[in-house]
Protein backbone atom coordinates (compact mmCIF):
# COMPACT_ATOMS: atom_id res chain seq x y z
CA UNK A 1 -16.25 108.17 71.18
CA UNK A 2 -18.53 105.93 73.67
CA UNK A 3 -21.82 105.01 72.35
CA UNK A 4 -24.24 105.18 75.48
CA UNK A 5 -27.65 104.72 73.80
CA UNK A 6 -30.02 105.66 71.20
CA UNK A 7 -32.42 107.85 70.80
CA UNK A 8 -35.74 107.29 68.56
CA UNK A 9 -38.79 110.08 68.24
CA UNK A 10 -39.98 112.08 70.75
CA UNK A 11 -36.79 111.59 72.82
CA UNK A 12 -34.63 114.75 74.33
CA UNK A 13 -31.08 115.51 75.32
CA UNK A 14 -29.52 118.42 76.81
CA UNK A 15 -31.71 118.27 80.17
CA UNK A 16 -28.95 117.59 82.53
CA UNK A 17 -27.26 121.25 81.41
CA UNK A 18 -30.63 123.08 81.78
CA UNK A 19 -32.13 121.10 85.40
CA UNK A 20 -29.05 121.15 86.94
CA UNK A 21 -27.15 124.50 85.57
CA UNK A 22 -24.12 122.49 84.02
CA UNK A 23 -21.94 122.50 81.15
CA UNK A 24 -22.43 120.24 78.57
CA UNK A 25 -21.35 116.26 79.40
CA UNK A 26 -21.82 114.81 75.82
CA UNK A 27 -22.61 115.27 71.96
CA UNK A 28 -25.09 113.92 69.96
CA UNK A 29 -24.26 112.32 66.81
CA UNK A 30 -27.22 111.82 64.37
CA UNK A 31 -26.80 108.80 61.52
CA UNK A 32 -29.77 109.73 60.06
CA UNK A 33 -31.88 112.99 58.92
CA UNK A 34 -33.38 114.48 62.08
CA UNK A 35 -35.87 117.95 63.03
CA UNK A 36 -34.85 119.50 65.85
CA UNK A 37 -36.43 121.82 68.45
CA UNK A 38 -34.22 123.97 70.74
CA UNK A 39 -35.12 125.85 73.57
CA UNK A 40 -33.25 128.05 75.53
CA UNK A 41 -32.80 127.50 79.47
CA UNK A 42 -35.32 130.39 79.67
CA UNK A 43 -37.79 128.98 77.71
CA UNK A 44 -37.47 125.74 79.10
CA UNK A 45 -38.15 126.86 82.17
CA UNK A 46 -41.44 129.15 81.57
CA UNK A 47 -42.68 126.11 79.72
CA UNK A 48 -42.24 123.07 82.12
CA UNK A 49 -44.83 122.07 84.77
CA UNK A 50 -43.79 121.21 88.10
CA UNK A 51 -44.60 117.15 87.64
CA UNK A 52 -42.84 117.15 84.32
CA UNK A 53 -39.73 118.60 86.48
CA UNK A 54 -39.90 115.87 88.60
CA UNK A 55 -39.75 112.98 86.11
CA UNK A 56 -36.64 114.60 84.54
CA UNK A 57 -35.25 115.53 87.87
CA UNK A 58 -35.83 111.46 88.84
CA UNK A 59 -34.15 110.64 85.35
CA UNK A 60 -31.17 112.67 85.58
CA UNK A 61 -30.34 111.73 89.41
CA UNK A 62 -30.10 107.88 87.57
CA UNK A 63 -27.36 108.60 85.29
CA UNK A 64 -24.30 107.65 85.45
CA UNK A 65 -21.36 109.84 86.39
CA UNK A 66 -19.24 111.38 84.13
CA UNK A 67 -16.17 109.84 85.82
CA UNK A 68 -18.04 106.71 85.78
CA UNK A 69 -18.46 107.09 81.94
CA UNK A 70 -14.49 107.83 81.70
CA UNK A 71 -13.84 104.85 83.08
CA UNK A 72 -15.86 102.80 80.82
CA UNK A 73 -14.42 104.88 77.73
CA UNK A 74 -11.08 103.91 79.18
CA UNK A 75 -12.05 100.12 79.44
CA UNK A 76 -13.88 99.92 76.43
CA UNK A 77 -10.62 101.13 74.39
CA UNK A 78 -8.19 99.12 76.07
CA UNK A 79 -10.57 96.13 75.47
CA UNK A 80 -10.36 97.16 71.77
CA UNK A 81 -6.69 97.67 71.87
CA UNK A 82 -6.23 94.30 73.47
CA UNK A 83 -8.59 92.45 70.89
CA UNK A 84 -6.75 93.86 67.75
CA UNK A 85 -3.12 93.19 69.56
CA UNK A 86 -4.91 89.45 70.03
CA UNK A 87 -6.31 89.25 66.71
CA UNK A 88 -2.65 90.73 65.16
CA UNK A 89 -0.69 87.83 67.33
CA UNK A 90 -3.16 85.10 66.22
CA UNK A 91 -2.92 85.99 62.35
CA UNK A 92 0.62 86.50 62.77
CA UNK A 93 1.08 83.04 64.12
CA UNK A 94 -0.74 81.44 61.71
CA UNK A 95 1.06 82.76 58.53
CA UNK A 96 4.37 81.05 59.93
């Protein structure tokens, strides 16, 4: 699990499948009560205005990779794994 932001009210997810015809790239996990709205890809598409396009054309071309975000996964747990085997060695010492 990588935590790569928040969202609050009035955000969206899931535009990166529908704008550029792709398979999912992450899950949403919600710590509190939410409302959804779900459209399909076809009524996404009847609905949205060219300029809105645009902006979420503009906001998906600046996210990161998804090998990009495998690589910080892969850093982020070995910096975890690295900090407990630190923690574990420090404790350890000191009980001696």
């Amino acid at each position: 699990f990588l935590e790569v932001g928040w969202l609050r009210e009035g955000d969206f997810f899931g535009e990166i499948g529908v704008v550029q015809k792709s398979i999912r790239r992450a899950s949403i996990v919600a710590y509190t009560t939410v409302e959804l709205l779900v459209l399909s890809k076809w009524d996404f598409n009847r609905r949205i205005d060219g300029e809105a396009m645009n902006v979420i054309l503009r906001a998906v071309a600046m996210y990161d990779s998804t090998d990009n975000l495998r690589k910080e996964f892969v850093r982020t747990r070995r910096w975890e794994a690295y900090k407990k085997s630190l923690v574990d060695s420090i404790v350890s010492s000191a009980k001696r």
